[in-house]
PDB file of N, CA and C in Angstrom:
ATOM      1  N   UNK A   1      -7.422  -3.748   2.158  1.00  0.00           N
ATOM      2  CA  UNK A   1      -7.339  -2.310   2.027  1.00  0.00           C
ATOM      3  C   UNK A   1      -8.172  -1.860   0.825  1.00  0.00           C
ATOM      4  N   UNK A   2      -8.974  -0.622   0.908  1.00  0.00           N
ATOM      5  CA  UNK A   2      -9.785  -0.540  -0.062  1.00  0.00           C
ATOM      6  C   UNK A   2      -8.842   0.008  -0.825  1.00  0.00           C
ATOM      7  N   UNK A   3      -9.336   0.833  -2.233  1.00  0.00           N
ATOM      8  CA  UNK A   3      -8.504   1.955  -2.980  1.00  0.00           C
ATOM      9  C   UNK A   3      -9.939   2.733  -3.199  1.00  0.00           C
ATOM     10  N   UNK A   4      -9.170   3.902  -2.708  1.00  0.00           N
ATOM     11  CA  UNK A   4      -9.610   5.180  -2.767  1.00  0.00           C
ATOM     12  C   UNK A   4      -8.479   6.000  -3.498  1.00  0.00           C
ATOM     13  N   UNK A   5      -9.247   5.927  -4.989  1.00  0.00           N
ATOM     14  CA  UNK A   5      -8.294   6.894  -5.487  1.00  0.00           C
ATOM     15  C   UNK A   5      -8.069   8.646  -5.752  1.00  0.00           C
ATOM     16  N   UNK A   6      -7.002   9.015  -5.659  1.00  0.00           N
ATOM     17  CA  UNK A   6      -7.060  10.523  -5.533  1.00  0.00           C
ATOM     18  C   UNK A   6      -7.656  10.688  -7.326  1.00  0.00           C
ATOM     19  N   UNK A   7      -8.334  11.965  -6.488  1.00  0.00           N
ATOM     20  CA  UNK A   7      -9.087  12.594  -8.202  1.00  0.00           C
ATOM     21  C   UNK A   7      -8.565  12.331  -9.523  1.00  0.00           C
ATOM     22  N   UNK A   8      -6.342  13.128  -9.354  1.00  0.00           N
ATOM     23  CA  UNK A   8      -5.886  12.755 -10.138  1.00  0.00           C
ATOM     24  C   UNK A   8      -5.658  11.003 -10.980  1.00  0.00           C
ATOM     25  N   UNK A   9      -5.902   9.941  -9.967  1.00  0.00           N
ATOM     26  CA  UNK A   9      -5.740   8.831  -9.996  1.00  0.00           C
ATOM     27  C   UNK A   9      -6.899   8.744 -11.353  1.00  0.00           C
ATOM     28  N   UNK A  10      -8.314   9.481 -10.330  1.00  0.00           N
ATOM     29  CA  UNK A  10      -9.374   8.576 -11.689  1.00  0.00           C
ATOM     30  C   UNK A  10      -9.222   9.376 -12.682  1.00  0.00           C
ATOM     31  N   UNK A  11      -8.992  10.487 -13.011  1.00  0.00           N
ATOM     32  CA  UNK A  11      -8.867  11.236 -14.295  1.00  0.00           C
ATOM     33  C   UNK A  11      -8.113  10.579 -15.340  1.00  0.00           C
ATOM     34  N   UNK A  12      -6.910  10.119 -14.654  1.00  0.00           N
ATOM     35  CA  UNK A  12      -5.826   9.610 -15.242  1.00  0.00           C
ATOM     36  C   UNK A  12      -6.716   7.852 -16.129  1.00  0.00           C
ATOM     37  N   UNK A  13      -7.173   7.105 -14.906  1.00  0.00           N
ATOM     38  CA  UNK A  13      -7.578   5.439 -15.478  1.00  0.00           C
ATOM     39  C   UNK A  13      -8.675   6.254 -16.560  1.00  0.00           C
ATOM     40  N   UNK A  14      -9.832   6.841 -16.285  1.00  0.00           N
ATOM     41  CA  UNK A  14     -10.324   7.662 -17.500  1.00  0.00           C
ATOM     42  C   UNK A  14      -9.975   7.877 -18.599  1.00  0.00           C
ATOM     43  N   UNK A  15      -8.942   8.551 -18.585  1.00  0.00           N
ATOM     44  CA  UNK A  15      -8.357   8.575 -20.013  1.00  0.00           C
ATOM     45  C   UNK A  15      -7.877   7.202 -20.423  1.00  0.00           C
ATOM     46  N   UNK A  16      -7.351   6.740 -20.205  1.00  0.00           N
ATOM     47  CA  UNK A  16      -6.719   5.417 -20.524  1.00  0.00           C
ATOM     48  C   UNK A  16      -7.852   4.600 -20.746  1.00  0.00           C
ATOM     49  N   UNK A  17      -9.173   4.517 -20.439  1.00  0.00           N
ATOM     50  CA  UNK A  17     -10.164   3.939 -20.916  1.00  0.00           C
ATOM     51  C   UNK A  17     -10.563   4.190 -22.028  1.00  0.00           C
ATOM     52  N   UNK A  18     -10.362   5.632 -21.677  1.00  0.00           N
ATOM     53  CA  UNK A  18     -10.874   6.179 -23.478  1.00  0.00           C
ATOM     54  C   UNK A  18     -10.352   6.694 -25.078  1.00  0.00           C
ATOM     55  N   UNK A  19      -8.983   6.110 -24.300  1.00  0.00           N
ATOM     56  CA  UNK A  19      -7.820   6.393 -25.339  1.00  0.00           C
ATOM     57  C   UNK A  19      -7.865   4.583 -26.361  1.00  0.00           C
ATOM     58  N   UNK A  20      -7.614   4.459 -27.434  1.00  0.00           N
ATOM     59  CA  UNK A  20      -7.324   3.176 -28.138  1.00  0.00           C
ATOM     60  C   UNK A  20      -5.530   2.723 -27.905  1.00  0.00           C
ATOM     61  N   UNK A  21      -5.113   3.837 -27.475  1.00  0.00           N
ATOM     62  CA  UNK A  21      -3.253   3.233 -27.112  1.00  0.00           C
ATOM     63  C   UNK A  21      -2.788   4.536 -26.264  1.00  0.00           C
ATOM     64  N   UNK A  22      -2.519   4.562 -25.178  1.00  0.00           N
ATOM     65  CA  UNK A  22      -1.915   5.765 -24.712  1.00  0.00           C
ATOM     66  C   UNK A  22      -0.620   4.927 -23.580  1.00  0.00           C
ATOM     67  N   UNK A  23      -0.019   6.357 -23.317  1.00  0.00           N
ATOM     68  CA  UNK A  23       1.420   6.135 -22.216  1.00  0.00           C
ATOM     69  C   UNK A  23       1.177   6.761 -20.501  1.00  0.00           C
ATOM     70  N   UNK A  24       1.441   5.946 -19.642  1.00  0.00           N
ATOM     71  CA  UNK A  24       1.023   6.835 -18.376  1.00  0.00           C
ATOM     72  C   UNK A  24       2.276   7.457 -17.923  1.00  0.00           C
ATOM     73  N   UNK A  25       2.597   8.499 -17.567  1.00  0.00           N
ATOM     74  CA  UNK A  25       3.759   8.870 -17.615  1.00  0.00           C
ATOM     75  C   UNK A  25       3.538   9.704 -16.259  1.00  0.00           C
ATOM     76  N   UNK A  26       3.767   9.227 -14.853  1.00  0.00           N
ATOM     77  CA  UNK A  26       3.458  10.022 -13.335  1.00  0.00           C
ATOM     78  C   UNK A  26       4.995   9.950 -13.096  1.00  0.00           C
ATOM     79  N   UNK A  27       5.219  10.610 -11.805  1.00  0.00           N
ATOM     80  CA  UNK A  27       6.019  10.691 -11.420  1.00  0.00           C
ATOM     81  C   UNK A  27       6.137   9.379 -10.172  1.00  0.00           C
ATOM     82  N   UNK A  28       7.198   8.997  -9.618  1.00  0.00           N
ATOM     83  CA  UNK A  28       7.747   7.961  -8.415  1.00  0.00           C
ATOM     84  C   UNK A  28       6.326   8.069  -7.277  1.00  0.00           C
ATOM     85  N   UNK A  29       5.416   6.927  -6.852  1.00  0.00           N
ATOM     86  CA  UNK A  29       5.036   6.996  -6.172  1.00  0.00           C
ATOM     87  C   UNK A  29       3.209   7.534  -6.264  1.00  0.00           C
ATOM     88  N   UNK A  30       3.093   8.039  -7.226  1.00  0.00           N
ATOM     89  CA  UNK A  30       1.687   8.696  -7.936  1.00  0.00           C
ATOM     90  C   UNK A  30       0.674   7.722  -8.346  1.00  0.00           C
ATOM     91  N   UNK A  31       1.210   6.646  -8.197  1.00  0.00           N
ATOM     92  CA  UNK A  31      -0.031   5.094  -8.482  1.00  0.00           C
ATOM     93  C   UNK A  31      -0.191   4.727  -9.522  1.00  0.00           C
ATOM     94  N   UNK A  32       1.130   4.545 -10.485  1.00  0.00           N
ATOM     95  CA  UNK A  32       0.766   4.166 -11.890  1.00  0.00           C
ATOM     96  C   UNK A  32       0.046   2.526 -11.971  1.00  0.00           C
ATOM     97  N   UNK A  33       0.781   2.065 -11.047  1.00  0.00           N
ATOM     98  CA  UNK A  33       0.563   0.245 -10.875  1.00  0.00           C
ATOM     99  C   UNK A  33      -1.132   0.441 -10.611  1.00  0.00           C
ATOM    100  N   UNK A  34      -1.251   0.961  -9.761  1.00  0.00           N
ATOM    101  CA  UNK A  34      -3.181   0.480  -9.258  1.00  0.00           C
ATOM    102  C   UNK A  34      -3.877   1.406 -10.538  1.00  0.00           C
ATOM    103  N   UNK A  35      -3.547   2.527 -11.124  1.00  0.00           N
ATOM    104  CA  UNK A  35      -4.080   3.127 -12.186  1.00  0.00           C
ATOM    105  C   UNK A  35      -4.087   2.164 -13.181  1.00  0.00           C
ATOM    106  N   UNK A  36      -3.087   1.738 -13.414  1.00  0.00           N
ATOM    107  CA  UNK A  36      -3.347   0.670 -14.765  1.00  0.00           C
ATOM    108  C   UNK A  36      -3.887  -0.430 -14.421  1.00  0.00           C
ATOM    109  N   UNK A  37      -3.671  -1.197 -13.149  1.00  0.00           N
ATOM    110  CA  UNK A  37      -4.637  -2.346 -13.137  1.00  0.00           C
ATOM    111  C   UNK A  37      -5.956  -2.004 -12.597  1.00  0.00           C
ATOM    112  N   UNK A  38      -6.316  -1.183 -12.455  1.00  0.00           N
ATOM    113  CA  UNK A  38      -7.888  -0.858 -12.432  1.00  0.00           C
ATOM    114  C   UNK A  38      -8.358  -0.407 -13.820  1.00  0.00           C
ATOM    115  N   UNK A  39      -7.896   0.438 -14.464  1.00  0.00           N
ATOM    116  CA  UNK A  39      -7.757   0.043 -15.803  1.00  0.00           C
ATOM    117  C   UNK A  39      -8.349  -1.166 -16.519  1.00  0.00           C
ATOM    118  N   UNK A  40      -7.142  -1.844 -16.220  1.00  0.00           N
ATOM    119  CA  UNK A  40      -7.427  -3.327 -17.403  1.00  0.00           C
ATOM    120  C   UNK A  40      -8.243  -4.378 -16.641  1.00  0.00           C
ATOM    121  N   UNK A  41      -8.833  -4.164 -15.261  1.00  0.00           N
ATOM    122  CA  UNK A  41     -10.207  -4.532 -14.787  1.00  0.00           C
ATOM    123  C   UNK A  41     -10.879  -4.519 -15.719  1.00  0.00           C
ATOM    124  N   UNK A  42     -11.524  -3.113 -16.241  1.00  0.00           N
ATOM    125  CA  UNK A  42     -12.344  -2.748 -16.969  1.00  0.00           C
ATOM    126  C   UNK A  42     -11.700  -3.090 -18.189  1.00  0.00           C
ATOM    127  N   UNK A  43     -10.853  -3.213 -18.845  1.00  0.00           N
ATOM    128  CA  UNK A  43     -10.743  -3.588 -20.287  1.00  0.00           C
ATOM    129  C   UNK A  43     -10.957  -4.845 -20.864  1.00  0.00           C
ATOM    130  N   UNK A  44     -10.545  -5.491 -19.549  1.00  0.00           N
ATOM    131  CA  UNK A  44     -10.784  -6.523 -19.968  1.00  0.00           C
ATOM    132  C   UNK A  44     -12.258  -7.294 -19.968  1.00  0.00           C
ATOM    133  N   UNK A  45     -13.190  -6.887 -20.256  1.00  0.00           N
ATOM    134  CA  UNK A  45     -14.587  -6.730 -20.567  1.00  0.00           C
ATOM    135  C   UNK A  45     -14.464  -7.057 -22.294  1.00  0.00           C
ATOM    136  N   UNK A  46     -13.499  -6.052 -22.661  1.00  0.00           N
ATOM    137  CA  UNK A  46     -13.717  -5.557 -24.065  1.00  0.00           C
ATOM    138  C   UNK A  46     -12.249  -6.467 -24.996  1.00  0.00           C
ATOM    139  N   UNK A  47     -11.258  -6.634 -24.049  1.00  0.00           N
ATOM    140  CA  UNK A  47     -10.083  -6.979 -24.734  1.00  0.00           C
ATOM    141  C   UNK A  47      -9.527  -8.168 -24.365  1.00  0.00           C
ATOM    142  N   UNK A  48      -8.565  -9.027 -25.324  1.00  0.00           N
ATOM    143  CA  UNK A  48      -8.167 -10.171 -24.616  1.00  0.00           C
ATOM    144  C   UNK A  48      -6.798 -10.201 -24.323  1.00  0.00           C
ATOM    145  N   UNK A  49      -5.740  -9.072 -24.169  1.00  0.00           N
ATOM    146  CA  UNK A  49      -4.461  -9.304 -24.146  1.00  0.00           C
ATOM    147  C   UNK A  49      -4.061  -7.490 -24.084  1.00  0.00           C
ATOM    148  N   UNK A  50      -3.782  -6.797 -23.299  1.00  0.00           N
ATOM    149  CA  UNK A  50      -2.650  -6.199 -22.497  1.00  0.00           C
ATOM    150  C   UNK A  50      -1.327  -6.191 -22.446  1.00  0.00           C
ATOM    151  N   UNK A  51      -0.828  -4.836 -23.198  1.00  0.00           N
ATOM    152  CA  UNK A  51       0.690  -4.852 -23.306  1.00  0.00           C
ATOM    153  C   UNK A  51       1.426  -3.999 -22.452  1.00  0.00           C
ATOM    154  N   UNK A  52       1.916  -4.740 -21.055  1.00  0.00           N
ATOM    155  CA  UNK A  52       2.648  -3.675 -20.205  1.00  0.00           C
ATOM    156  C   UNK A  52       4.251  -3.423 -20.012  1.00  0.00           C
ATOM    157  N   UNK A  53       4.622  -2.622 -20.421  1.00  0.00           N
ATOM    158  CA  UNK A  53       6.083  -2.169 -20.760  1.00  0.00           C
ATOM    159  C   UNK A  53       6.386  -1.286 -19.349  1.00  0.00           C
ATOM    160  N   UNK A  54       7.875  -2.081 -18.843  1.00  0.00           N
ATOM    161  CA  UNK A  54       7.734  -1.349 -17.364  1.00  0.00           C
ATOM    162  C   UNK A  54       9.586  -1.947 -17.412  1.00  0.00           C
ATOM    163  N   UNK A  55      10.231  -1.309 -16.478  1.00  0.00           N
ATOM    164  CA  UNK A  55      11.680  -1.796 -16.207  1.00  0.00           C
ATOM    165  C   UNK A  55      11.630  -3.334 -15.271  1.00  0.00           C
ATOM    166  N   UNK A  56      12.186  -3.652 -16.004  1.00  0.00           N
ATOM    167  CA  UNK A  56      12.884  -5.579 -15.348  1.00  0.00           C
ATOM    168  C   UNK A  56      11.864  -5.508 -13.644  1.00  0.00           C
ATOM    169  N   UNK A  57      12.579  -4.929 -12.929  1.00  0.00           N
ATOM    170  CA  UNK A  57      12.453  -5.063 -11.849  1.00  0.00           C
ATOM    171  C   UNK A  57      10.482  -4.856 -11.237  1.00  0.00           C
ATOM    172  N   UNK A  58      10.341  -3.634 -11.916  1.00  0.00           N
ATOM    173  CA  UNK A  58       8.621  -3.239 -11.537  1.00  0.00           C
ATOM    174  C   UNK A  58       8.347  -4.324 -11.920  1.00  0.00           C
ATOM    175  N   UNK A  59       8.568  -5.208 -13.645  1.00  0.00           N
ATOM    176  CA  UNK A  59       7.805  -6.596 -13.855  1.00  0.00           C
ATOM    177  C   UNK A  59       7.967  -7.151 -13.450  1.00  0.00           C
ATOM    178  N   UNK A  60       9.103  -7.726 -12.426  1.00  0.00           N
ATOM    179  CA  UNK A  60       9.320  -8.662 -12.090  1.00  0.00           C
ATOM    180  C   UNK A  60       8.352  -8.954 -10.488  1.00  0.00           C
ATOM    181  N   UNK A  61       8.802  -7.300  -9.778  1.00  0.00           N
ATOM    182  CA  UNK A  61       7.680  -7.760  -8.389  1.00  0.00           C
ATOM    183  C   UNK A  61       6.468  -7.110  -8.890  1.00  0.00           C
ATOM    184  N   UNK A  62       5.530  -6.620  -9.645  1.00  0.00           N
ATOM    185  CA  UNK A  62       4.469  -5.339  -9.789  1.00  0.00           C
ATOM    186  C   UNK A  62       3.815  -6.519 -10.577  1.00  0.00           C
ATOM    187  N   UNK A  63       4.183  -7.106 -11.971  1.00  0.00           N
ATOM    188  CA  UNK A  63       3.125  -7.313 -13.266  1.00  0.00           C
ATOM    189  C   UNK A  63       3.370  -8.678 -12.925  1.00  0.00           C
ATOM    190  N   UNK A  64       4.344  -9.504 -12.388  1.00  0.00           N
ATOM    191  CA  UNK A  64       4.291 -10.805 -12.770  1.00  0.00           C
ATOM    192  C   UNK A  64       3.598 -11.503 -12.367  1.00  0.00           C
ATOM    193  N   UNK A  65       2.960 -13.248 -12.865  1.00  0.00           N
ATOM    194  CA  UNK A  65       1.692 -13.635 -12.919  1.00  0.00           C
ATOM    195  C   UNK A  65       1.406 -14.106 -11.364  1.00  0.00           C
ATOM    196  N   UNK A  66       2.161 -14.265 -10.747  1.00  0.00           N
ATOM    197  CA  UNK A  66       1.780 -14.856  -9.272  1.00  0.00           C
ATOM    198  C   UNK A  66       1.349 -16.034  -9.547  1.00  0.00           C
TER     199      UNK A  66
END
């Protein structure tokens, strides 16, 4: 499946590129998960370590290492 993200989507990874520490704060369902890991695609160019703060459960099925 490709990602095609809605406008709001890239505005949003945008900022977060160009911020040095920011918070994504969407509502249920708005694509925070593919916003931030498209995100740290690109950061990780520049950075070696990513701090993602999320409830038990999102980390557990969303961030964990597979």
């Amino acid at each position: 499946m490709k990602y095609c993200p809605h406008e709001y989507q890239t505005y949003t990874t945008e900022f977060i590129l160009k911020q040095k520490a920011c918070g994504c704060f969407l509502e249920c369902g708005m694509g925070k998960s593919v916003i931030t890991l498209t995100a740290i695609c690109e950061l990780l160019h520049e950075v070696n370590h990513v701090l993602v703060i999320a409830p038990l459960r999102v980390a557990e099925d969303t961030w964990s290492k597979g």
